[in-house]
Every structure is written in structure tokens, then in C-alpha cells.
C-alpha atoms as a PDB file:
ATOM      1  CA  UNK A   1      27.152  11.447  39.398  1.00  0.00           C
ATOM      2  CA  UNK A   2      26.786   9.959  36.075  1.00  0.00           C
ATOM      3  CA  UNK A   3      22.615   9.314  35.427  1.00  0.00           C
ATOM      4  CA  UNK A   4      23.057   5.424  34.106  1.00  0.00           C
ATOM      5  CA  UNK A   5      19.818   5.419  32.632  1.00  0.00           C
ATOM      6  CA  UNK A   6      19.996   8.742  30.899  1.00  0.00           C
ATOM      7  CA  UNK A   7      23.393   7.650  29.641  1.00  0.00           C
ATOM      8  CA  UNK A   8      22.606   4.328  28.325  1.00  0.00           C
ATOM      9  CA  UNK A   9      18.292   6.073  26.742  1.00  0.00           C
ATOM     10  CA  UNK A  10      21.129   8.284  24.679  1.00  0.00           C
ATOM     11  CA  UNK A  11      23.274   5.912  23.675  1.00  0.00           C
ATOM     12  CA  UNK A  12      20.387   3.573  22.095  1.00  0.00           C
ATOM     13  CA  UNK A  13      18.910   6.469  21.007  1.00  0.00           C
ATOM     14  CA  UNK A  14      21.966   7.251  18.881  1.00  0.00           C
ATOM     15  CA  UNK A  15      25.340   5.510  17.936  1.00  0.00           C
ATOM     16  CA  UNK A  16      23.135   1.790  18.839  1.00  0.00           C
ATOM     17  CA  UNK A  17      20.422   2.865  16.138  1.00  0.00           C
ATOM     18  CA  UNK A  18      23.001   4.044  13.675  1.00  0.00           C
ATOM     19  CA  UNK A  19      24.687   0.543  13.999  1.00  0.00           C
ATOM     20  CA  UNK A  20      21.872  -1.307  13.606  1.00  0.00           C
ATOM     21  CA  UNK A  21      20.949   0.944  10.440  1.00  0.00           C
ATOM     22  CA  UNK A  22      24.014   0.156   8.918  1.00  0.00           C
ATOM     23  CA  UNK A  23      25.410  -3.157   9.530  1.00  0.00           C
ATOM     24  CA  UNK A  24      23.474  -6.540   9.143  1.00  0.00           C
ATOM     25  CA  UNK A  25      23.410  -7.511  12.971  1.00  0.00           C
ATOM     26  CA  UNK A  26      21.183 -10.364  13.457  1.00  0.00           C
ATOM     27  CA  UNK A  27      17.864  -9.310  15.816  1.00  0.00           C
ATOM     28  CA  UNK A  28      19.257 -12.266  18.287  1.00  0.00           C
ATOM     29  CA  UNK A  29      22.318 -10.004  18.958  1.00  0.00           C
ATOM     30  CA  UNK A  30      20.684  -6.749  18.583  1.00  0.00           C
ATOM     31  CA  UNK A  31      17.419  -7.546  20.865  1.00  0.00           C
ATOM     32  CA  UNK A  32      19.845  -7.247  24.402  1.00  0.00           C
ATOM     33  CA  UNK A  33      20.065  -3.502  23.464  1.00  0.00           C
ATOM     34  CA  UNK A  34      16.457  -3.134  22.514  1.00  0.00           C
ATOM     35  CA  UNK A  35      15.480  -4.698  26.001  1.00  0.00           C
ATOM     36  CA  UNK A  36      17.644  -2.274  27.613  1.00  0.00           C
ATOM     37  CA  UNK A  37      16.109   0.090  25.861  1.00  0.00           C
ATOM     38  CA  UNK A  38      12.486  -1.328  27.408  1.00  0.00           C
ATOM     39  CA  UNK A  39      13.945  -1.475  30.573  1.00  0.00           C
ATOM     40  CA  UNK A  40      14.941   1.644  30.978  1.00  0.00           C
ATOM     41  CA  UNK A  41      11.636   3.618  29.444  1.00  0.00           C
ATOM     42  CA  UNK A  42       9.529   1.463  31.648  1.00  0.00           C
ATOM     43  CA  UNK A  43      11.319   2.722  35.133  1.00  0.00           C
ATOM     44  CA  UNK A  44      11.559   6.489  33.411  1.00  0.00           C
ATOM     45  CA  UNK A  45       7.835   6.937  32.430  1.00  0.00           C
ATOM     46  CA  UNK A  46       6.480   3.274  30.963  1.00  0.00           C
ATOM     47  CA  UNK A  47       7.093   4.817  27.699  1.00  0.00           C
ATOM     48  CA  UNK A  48       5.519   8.192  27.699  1.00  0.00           C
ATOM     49  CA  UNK A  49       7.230   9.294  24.650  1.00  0.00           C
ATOM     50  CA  UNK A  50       5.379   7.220  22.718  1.00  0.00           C
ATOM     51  CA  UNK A  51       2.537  10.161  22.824  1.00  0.00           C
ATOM     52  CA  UNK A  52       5.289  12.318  20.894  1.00  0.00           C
ATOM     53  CA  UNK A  53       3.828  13.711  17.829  1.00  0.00           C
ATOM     54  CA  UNK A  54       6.581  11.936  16.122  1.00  0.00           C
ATOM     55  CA  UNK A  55       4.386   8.616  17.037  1.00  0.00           C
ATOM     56  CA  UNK A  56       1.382   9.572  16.223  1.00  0.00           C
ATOM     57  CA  UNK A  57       1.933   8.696  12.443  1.00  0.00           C
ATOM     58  CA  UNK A  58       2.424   5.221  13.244  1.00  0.00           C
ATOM     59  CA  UNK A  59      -0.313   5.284  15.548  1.00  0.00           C
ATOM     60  CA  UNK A  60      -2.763   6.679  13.154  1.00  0.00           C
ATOM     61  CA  UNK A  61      -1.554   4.266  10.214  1.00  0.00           C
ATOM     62  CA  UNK A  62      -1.714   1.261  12.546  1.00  0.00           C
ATOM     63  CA  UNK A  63      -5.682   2.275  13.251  1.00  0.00           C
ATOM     64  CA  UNK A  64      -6.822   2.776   9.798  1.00  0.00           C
ATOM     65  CA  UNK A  65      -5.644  -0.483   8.959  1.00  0.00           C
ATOM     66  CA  UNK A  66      -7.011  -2.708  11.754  1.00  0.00           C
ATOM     67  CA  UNK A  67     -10.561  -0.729  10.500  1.00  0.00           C
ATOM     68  CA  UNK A  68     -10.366  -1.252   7.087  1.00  0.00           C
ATOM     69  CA  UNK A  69      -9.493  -4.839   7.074  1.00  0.00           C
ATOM     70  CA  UNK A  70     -11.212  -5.878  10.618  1.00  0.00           C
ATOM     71  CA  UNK A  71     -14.036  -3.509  11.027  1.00  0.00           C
ATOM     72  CA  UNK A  72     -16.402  -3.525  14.447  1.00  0.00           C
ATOM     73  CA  UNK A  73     -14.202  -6.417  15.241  1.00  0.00           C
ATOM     74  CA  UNK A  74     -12.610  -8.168  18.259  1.00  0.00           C
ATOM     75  CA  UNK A  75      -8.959  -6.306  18.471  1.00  0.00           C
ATOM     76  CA  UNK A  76      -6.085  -8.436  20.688  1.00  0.00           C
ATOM     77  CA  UNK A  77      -3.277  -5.350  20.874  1.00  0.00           C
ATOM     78  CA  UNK A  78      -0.133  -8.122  21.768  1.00  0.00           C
ATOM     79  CA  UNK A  79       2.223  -5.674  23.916  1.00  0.00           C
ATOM     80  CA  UNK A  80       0.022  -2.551  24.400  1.00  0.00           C
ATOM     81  CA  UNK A  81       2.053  -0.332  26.772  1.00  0.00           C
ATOM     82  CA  UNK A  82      -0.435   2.239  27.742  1.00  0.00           C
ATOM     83  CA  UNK A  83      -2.951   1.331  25.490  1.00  0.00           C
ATOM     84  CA  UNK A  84      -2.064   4.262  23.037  1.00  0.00           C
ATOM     85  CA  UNK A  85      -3.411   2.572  19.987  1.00  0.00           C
ATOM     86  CA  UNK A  86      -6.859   1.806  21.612  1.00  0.00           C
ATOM     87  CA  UNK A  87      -7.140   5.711  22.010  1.00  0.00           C
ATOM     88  CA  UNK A  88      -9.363   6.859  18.700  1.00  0.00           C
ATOM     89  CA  UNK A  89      -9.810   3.375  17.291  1.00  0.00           C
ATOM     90  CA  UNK A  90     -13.185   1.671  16.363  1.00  0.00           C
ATOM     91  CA  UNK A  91     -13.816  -1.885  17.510  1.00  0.00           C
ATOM     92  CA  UNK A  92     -16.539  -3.959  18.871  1.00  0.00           C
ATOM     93  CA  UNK A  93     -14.123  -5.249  21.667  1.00  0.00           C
ATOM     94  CA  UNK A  94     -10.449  -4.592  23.059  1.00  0.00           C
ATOM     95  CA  UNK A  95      -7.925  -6.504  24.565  1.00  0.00           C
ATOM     96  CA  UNK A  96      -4.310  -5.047  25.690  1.00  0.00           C
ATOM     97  CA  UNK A  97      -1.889  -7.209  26.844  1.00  0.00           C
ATOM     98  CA  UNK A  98       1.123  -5.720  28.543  1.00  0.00           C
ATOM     99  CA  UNK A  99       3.483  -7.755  30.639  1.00  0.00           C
ATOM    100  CA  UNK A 100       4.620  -4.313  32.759  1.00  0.00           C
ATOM    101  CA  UNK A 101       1.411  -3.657  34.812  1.00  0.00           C
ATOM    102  CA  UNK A 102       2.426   0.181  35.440  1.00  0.00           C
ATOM    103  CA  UNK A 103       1.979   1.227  31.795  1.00  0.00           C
ATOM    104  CA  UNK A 104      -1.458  -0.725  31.636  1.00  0.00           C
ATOM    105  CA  UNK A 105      -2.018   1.481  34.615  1.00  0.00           C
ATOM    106  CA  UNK A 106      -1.534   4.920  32.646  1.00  0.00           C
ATOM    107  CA  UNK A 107      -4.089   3.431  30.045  1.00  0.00           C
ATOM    108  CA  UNK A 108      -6.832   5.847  29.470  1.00  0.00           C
ATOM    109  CA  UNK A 109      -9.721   3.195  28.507  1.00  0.00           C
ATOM    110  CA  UNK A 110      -9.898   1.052  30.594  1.00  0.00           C
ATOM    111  CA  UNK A 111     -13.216   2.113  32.134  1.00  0.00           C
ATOM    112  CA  UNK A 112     -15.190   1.604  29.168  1.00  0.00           C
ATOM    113  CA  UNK A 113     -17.144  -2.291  28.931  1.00  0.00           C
ATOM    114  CA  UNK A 114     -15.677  -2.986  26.009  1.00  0.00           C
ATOM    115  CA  UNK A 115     -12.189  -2.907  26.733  1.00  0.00           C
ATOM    116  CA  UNK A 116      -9.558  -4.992  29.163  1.00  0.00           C
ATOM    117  CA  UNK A 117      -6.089  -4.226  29.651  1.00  0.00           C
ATOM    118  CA  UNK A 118      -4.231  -7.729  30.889  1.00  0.00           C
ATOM    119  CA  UNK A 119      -0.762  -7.706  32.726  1.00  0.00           C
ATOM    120  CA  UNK A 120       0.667 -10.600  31.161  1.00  0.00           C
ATOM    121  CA  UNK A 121       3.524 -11.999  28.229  1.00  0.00           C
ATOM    122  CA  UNK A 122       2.473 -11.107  25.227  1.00  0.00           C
ATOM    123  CA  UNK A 123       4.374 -13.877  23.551  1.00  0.00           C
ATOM    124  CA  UNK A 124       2.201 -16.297  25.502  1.00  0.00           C
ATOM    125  CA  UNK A 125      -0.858 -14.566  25.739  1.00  0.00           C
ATOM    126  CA  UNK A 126      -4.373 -17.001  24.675  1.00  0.00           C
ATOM    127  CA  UNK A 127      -7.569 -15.215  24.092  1.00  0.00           C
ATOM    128  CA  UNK A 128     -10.627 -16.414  25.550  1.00  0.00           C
ATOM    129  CA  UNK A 129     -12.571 -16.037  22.282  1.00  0.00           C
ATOM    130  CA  UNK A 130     -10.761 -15.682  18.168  1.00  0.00           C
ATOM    131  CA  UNK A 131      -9.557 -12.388  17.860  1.00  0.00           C
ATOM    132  CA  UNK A 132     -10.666 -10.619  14.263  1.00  0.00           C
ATOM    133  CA  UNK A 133      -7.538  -8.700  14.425  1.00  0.00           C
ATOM    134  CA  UNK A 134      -3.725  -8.977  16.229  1.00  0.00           C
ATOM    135  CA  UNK A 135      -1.960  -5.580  16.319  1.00  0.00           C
ATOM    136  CA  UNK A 136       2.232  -6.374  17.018  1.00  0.00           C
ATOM    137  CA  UNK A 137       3.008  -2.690  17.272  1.00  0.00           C
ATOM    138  CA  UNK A 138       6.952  -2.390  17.385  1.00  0.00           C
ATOM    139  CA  UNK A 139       7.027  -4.985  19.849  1.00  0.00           C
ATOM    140  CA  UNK A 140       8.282  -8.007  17.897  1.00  0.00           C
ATOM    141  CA  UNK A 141      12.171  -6.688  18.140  1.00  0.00           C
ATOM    142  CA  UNK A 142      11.835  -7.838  22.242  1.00  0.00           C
ATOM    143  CA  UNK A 143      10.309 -11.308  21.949  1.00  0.00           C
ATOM    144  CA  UNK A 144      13.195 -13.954  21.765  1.00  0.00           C
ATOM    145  CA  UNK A 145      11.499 -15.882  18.622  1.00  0.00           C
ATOM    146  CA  UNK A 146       9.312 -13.588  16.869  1.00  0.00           C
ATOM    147  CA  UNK A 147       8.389 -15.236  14.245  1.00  0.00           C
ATOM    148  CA  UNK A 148       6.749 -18.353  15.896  1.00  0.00           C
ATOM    149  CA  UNK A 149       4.832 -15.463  17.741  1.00  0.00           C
ATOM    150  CA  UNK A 150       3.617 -14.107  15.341  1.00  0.00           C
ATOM    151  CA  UNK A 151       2.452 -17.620  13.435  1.00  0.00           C
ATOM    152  CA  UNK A 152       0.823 -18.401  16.604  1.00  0.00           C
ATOM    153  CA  UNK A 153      -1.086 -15.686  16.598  1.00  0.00           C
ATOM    154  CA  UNK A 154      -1.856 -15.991  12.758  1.00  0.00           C
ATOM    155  CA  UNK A 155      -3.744 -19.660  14.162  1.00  0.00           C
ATOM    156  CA  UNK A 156      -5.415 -18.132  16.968  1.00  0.00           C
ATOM    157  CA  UNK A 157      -7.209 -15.446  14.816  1.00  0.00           C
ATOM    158  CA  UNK A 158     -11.211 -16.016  13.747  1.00  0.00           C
ATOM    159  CA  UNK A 159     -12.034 -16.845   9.999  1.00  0.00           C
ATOM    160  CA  UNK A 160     -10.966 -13.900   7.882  1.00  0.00           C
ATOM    161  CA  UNK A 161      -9.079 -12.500  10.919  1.00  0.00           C
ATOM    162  CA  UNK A 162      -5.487 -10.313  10.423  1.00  0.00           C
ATOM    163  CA  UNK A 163      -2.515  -9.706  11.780  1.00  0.00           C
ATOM    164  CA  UNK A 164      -1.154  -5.844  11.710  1.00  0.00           C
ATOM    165  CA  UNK A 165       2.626  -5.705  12.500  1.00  0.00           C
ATOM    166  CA  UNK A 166       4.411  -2.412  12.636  1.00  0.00           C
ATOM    167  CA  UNK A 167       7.701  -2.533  12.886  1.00  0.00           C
ATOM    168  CA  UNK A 168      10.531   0.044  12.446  1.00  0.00           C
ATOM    169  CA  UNK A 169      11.748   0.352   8.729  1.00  0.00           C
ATOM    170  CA  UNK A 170      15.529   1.983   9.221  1.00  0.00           C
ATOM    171  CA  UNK A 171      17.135  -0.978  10.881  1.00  0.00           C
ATOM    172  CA  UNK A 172      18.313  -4.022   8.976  1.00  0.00           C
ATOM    173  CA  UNK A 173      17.346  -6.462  11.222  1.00  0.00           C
ATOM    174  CA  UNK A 174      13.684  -5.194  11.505  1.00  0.00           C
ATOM    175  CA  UNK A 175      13.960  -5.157   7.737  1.00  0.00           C
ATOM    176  CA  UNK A 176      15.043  -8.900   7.843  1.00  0.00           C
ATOM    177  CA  UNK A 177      12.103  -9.685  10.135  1.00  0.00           C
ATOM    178  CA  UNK A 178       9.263  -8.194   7.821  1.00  0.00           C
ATOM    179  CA  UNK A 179      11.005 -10.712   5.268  1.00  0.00           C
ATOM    180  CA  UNK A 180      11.128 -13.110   6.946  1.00  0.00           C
ATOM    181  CA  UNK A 181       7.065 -12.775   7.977  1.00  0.00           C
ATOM    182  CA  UNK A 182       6.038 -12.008   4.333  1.00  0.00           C
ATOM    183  CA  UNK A 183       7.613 -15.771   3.549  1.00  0.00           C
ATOM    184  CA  UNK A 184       5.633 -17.664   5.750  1.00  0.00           C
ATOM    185  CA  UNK A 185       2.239 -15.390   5.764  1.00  0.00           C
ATOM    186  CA  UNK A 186      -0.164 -13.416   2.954  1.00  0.00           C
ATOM    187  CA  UNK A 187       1.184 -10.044   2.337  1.00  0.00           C
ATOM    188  CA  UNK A 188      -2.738  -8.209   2.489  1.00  0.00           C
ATOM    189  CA  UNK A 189      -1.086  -4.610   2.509  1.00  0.00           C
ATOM    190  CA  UNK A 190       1.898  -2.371   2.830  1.00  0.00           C
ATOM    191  CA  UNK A 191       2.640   1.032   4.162  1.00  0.00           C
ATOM    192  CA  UNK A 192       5.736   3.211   4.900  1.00  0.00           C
ATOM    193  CA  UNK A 193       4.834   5.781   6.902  1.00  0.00           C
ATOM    194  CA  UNK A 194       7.742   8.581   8.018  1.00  0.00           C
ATOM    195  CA  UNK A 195       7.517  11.451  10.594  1.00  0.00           C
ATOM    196  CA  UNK A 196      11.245  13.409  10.745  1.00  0.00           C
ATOM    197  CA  UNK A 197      14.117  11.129  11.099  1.00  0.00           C
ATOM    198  CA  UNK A 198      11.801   7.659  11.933  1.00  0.00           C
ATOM    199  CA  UNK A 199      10.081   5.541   9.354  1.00  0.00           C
ATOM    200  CA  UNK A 200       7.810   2.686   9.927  1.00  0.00           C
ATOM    201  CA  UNK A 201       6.366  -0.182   7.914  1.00  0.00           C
ATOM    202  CA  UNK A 202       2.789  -1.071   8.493  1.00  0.00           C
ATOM    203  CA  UNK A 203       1.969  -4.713   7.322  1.00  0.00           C
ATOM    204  CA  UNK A 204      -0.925  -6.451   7.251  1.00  0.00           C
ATOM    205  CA  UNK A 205      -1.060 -10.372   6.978  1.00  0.00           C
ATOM    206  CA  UNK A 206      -3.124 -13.230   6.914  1.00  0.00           C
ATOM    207  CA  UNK A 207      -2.129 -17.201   7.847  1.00  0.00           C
ATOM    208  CA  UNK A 208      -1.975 -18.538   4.035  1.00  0.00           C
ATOM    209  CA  UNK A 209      -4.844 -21.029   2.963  1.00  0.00           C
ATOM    210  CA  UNK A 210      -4.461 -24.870   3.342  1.00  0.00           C
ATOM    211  CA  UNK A 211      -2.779 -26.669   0.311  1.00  0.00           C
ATOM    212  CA  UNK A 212      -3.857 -29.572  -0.832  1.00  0.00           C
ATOM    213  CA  UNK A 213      -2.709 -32.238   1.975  1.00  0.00           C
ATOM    214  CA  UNK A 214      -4.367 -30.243   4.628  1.00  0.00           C
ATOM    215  CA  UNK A 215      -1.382 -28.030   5.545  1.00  0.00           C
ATOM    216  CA  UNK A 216      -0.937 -24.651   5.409  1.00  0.00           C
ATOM    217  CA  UNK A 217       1.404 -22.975   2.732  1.00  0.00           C
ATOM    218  CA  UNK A 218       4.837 -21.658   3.841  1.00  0.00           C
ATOM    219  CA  UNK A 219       8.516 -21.360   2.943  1.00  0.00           C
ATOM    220  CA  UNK A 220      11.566 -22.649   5.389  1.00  0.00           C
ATOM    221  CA  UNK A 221      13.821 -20.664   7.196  1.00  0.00           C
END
């Protein structure tokens, strides 16, 4: 018998990714595969694989720039998995909030006073204190409007707080939604990082400074 899971982890893996690379599908019609995707590395191992070397790039990117711009700081990690990013990092506190409680489970901090994993939606996810920093660590592509996510976030954050967003850099659609943030926020810094076959771009933002009528700065859709 057929393994359905296996099947479909290959086909995303592959001729889905290609498509997506090539073609300018819109992240609405393109996010159905990508939660498929989630789906299916949650029941397999609550994505394991992302403690490939392949990831660890990313990872390491991702780290150095939540400590150079939001050092011994508050750090809300919006869609955690298993806490991967909280492994090697500096902060004064940690949150990571993960809406499937088995990953949180394989999290390897957890015991330490300073950091809380949270089983909950990371799209509507409110902080009990102003975060300094808001990792979105390739987890935008599953949230049905991104975007406002991520400018929610961007008003939650404490004075001089950032946003990190890492998001893969070989699909148009992910390409549209960096864009798309870099219209509406502060472009702080920029980095491509590749490992093999994957690239990522590592962005860091802040929520643009009121304008004269007491509104903050941004661009429509």
C-alpha cells in the first residue's frame, strides 16, 4: 500500500516547489499545499528536519540578527515548532508560541526560568508584556492574511522593538510577500543566506514613525 503521507512530503518537496519557483501563483492559492505540507511533518516527527544541517544557516542568521538589533531583550518566537531558534540564542526572556502542542513538547528549553513555550495561534497570539523582538521564522506562508499579522505584531512590539521575518527566497510568492512587508514597514536589514539547493531571506523591520497627523506611514495594497 501506497504511504499517503510519504507520497504527498515528496511531491511538495519537489514538482509543488518547482511550480511555485517558477510561476507567479498567488500565496492564497499556494498556502493549501504549504498546510499540507505542515500537516503532514507535524504527524511524521513535528518537523524534525528542521535540525538538518541544511537549516542551521537560517537558524544561525535568524539569531545574530534578533542580538544585534534586540540585545538581552524580551524575544516573542510567533510559530516556534520545537523551539529550535531559542537553542544558542541570547535573550533576557523567551516566549514560543506554537499552535501544535507536540512539537512544543520536543522543545529542549523549556526548563530554564526564562523561557515559556505556549500552545496557541500564532496569528492571534497577545503578549502579556511588549516584546523587544518578533521572530516570524518561515511561518508567514501558513497564516491566511500575513500581512495584517505581521503589522499587528509591528504595534505590539516595545519602543525600539523589531520584527525578524525569514522567509524562503526561491518561491515567487514568498518573494511577493517580503514586498509586500518592505511597503508598509522600515526595511532595518537584509540577508540572503543559502545552504545547497535552499536560500532564505532574513529581514529585519520596524513599524514606520508617525507622520504628521498622528498616523503611521504606509503604502496601499
Amino acid at each position: 500500500m501506497t504511504d499517503r503521507p510519504a507520497l504527498v512530503q515528496r511531491v511538495l518537496g519537489g514538482a509543488a516547489v518547482a511550480v511555485l519557483d517558477r510561476l507567479p501563483v498567488p500565496l492564497a492559492l499556494a498556502r493549501p499545499l504549504m498546510l499540507v505540507e505542515n500537516a503532514v511533518e507535524n504527524v511524521r516527527g513535528g518537523w524534525g528536519r528542521l535540525r538538518d544541517d541544511a537549516e542551521g544557516a537560517r537558524y544561525r542568521a535568524v539569531r545574530a540578527a534578533v542580538e544585534r538589533h534586540a540585545p538581552d531583550s524580551f524575544v516573542l518566537d510567533a510559530g516556534c515548532s520545537q523551539g529550535i531558534l531559542q537553542e544558542g540564542l541570547a535573550y533576557r526572556r523567551y516566549v514560543g508560541v506554537d499552535r501544535y502542542a507536540p512539537a512544543l513538547r520536543r522543545a529542549r528549553g523549556a526548563g530554564d526560568p526564562g523561557t515559556t513555550f505556549v500552545a496557541a495561534d500564532a496569528a492571534r497570539y497577545v503578549p502579556d508584556e511588549a516584546p523587544d523582538a518578533v521572530v516570524l521564522n518561515e511561518v508567514l506562508y501558513y497564516l491566511p492574511r500575513p500581512v495584517r499579522v505581521v503589522e499587528r505584531y509591528a504595534a505590539l512590539l516595545a519602543p525600539g522593538g523589531v520584527l525578524v521575518v525569514c522567509c524562503y527566497a526561491r518561491t515567487w510568492p514568498t518573494r511577493r510577500l517580503l514586498r509586500r512587508l518592505r511597503r508598509r514597514l522600515d526595511l532595518v536589514a537584509s540577508e540572503r543566506v543559502v545552504a545547497g539547493p535552499h536560500a532564505w531571506e532574513v529581514a529585519v523591520l520596524r513599524p514606520r514613525p508617525p507622520i504628521a497627523d498622528g498616523t503611521r506611514g504606509s503604502v496601499a495594497p
